[in-house]
N, C-alpha and C. Protein backbone atom coordinates (compact mmCIF):
# COMPACT_ATOMS: atom_id res chain seq x y z
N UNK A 1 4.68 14.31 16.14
CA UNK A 1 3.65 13.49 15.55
C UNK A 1 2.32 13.84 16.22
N UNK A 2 1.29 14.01 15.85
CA UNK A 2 0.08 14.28 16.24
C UNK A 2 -1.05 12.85 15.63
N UNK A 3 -1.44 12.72 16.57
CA UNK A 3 -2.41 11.79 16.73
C UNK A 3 -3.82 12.42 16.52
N UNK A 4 -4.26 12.10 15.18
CA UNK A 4 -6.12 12.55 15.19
C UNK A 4 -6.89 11.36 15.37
N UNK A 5 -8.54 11.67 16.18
CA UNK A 5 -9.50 10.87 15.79
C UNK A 5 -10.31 11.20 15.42
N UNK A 6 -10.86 10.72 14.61
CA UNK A 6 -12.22 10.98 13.56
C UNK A 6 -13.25 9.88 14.22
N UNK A 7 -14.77 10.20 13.95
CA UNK A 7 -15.18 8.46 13.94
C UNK A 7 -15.83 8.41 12.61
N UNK A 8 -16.45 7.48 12.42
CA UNK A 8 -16.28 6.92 10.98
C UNK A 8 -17.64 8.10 10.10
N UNK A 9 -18.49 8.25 10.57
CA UNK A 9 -19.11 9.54 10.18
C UNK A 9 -18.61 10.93 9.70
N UNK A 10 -17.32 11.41 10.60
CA UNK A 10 -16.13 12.49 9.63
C UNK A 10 -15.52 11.62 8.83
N UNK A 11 -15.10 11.04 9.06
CA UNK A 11 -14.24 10.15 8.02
C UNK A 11 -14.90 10.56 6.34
N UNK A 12 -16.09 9.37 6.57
CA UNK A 12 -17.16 10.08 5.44
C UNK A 12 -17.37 11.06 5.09
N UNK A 13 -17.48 11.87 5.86
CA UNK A 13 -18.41 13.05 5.16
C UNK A 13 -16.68 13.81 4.80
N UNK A 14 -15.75 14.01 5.29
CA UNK A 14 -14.59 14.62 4.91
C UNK A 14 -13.12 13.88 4.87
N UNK A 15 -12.84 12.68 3.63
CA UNK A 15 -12.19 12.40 3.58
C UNK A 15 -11.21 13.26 3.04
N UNK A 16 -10.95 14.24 2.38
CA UNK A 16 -9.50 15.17 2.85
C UNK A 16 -9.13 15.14 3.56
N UNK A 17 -9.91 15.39 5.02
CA UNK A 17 -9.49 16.25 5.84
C UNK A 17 -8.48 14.75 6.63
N UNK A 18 -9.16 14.02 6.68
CA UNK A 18 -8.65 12.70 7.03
C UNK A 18 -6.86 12.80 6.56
N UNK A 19 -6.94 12.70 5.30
CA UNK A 19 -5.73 12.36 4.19
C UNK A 19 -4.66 13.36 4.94
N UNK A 20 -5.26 14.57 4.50
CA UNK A 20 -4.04 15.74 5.73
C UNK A 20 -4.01 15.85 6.54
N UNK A 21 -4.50 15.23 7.75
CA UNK A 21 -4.27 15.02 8.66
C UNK A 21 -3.31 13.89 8.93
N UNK A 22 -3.19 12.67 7.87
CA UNK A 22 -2.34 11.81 8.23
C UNK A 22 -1.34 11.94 7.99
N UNK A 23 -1.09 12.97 6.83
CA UNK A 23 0.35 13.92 6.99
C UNK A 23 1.04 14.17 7.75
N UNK A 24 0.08 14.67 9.44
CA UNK A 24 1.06 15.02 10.06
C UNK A 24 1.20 13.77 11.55
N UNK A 25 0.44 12.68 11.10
CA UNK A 25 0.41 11.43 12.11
C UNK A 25 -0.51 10.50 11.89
N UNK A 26 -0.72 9.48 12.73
CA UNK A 26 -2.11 8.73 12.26
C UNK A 26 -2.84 8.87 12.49
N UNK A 27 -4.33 8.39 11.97
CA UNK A 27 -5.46 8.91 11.84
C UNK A 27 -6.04 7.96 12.60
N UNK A 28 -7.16 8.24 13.67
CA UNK A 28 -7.74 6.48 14.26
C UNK A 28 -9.16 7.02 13.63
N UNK A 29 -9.63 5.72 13.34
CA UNK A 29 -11.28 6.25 12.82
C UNK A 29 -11.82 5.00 13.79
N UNK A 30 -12.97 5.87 14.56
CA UNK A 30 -13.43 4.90 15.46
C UNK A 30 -15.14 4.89 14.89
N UNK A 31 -15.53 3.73 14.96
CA UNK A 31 -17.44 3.18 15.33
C UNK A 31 -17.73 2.77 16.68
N UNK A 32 -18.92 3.28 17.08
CA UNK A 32 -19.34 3.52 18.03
C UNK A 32 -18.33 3.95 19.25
N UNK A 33 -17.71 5.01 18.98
CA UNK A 33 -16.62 5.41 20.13
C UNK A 33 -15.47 4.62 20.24
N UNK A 34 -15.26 3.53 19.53
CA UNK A 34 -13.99 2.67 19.90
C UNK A 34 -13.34 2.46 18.37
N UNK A 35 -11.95 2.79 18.89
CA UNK A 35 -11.10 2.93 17.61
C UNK A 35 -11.06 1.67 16.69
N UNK A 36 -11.46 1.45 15.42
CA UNK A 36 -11.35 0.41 14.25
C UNK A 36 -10.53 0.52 13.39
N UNK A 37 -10.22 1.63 12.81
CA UNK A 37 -8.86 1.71 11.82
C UNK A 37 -8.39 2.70 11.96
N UNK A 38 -7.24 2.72 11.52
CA UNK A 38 -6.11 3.21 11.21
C UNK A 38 -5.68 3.97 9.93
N UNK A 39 -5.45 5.48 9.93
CA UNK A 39 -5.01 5.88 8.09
C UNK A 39 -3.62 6.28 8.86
N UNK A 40 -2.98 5.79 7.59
CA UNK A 40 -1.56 6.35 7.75
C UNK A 40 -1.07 6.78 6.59
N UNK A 41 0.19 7.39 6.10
CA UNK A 41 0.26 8.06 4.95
C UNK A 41 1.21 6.62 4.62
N UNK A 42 1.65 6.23 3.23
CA UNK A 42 2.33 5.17 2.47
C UNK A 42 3.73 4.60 3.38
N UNK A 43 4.01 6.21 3.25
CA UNK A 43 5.36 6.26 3.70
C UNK A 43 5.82 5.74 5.20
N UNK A 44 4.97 6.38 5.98
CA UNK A 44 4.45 5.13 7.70
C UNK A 44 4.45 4.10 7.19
N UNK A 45 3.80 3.47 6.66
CA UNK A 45 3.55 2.17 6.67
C UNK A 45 4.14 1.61 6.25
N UNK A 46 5.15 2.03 4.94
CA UNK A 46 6.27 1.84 5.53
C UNK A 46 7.55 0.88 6.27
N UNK A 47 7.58 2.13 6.80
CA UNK A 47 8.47 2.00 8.20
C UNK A 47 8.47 1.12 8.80
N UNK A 48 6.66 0.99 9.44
CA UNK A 48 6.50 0.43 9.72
C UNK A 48 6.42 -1.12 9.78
N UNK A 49 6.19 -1.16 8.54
CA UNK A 49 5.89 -2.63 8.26
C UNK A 49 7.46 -3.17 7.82
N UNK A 50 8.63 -2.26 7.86
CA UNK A 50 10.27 -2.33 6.98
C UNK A 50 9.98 -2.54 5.42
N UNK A 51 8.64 -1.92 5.16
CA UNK A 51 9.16 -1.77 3.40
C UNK A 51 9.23 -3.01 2.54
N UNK A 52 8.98 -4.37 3.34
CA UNK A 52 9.17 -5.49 2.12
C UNK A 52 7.65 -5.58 2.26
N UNK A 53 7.73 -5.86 0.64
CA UNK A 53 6.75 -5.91 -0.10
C UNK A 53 6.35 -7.50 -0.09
N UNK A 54 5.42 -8.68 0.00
CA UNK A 54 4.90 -9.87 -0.83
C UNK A 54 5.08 -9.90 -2.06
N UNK A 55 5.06 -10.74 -2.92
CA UNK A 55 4.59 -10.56 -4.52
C UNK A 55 3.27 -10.78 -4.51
N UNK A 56 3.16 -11.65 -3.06
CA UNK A 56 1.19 -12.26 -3.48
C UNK A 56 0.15 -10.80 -3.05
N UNK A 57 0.93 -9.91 -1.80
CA UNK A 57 0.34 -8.91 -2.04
C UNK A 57 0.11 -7.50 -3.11
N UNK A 58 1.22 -7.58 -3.35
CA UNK A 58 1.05 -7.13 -5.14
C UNK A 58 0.28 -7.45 -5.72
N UNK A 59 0.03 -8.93 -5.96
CA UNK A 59 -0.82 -9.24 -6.78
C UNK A 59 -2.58 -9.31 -6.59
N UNK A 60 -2.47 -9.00 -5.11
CA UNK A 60 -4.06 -9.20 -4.83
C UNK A 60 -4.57 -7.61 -5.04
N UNK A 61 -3.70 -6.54 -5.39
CA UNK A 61 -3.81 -5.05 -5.27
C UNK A 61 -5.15 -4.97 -6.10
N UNK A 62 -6.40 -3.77 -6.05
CA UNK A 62 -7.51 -3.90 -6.64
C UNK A 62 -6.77 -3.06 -7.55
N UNK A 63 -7.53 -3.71 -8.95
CA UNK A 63 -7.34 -3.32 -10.24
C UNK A 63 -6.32 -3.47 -10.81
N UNK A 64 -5.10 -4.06 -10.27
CA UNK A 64 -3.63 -5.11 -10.70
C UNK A 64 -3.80 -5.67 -11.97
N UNK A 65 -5.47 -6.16 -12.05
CA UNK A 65 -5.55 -6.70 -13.90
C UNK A 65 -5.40 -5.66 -14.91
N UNK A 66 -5.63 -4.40 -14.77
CA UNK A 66 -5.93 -3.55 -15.91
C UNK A 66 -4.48 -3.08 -16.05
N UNK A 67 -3.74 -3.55 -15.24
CA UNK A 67 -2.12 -2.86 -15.39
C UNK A 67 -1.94 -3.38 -16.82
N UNK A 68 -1.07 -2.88 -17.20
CA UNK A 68 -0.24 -3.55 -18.46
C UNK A 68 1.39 -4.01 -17.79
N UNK A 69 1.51 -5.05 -18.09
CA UNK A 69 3.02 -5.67 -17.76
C UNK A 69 3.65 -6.43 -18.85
N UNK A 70 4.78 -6.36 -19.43
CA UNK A 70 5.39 -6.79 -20.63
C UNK A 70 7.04 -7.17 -20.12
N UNK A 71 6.86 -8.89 -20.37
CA UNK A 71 8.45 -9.00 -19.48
C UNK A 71 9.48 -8.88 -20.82
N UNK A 72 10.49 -8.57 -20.98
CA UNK A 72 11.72 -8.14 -22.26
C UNK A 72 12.01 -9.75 -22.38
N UNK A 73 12.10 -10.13 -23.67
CA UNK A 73 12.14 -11.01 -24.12
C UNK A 73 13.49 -11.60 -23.65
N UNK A 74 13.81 -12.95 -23.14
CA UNK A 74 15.32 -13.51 -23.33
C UNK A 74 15.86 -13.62 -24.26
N UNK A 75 17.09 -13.65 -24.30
CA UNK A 75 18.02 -14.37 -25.50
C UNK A 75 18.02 -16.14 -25.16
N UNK A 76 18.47 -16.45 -25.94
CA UNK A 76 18.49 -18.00 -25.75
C UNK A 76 19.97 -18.07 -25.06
N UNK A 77 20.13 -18.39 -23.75
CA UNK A 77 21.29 -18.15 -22.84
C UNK A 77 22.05 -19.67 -22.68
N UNK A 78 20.88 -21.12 -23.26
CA UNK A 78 21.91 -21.74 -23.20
C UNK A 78 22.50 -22.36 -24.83
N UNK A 79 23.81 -22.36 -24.87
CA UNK A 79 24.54 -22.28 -26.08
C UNK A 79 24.88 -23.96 -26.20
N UNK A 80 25.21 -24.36 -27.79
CA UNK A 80 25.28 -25.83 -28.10
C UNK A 80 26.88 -26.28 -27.32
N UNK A 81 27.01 -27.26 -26.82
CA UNK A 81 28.28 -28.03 -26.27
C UNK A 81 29.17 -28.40 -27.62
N UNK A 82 30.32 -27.82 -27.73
CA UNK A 82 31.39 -28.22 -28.44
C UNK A 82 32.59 -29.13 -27.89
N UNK A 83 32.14 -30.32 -28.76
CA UNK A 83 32.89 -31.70 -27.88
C UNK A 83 34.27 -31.98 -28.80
N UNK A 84 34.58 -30.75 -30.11
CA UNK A 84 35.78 -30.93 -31.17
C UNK A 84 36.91 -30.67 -30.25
């Protein structure tokens, strides 16, 4: 794993280089000399975090409204009581 730092000025001016670099570890992006964030690739994070998802963070995702979502219709599952 290789550890890069950028400070937030590369960051900017070359976000590729950022992105492949977190390929091969994490990325620290520091302001004024002291580390502030963190890039990691999906898949770290992951790991890290064990992969469960929120629904509320799902739902706060930017641009989540323009999705299209269509739930499959039910059948009517409950049936009339036969008392013959």
């Amino acid at each position: 794993m290789t550890i890069t730092t950028l400070s937030s000025r590369q960051f900017n001016q070359d976000t590729s280089k950022a992105k492949k670099a977190a390929m091969a570890g994490p990325v620290f992006i520091t302001d004024r000399g002291r580390p502030a964030h963190v890039l990691l690739t999906f898949d770290e994070y992951k790991k890290i975090t064990g992969g469960h998802t929120k629904i509320a963070d799902l739902l706060a995702m930017p641009g989540i409204e323009d999705m299209e979502f269509e739930t499959p219709r039910l059948r009517d599952l409950a049936q009339p009581a036969d008392f013959s």
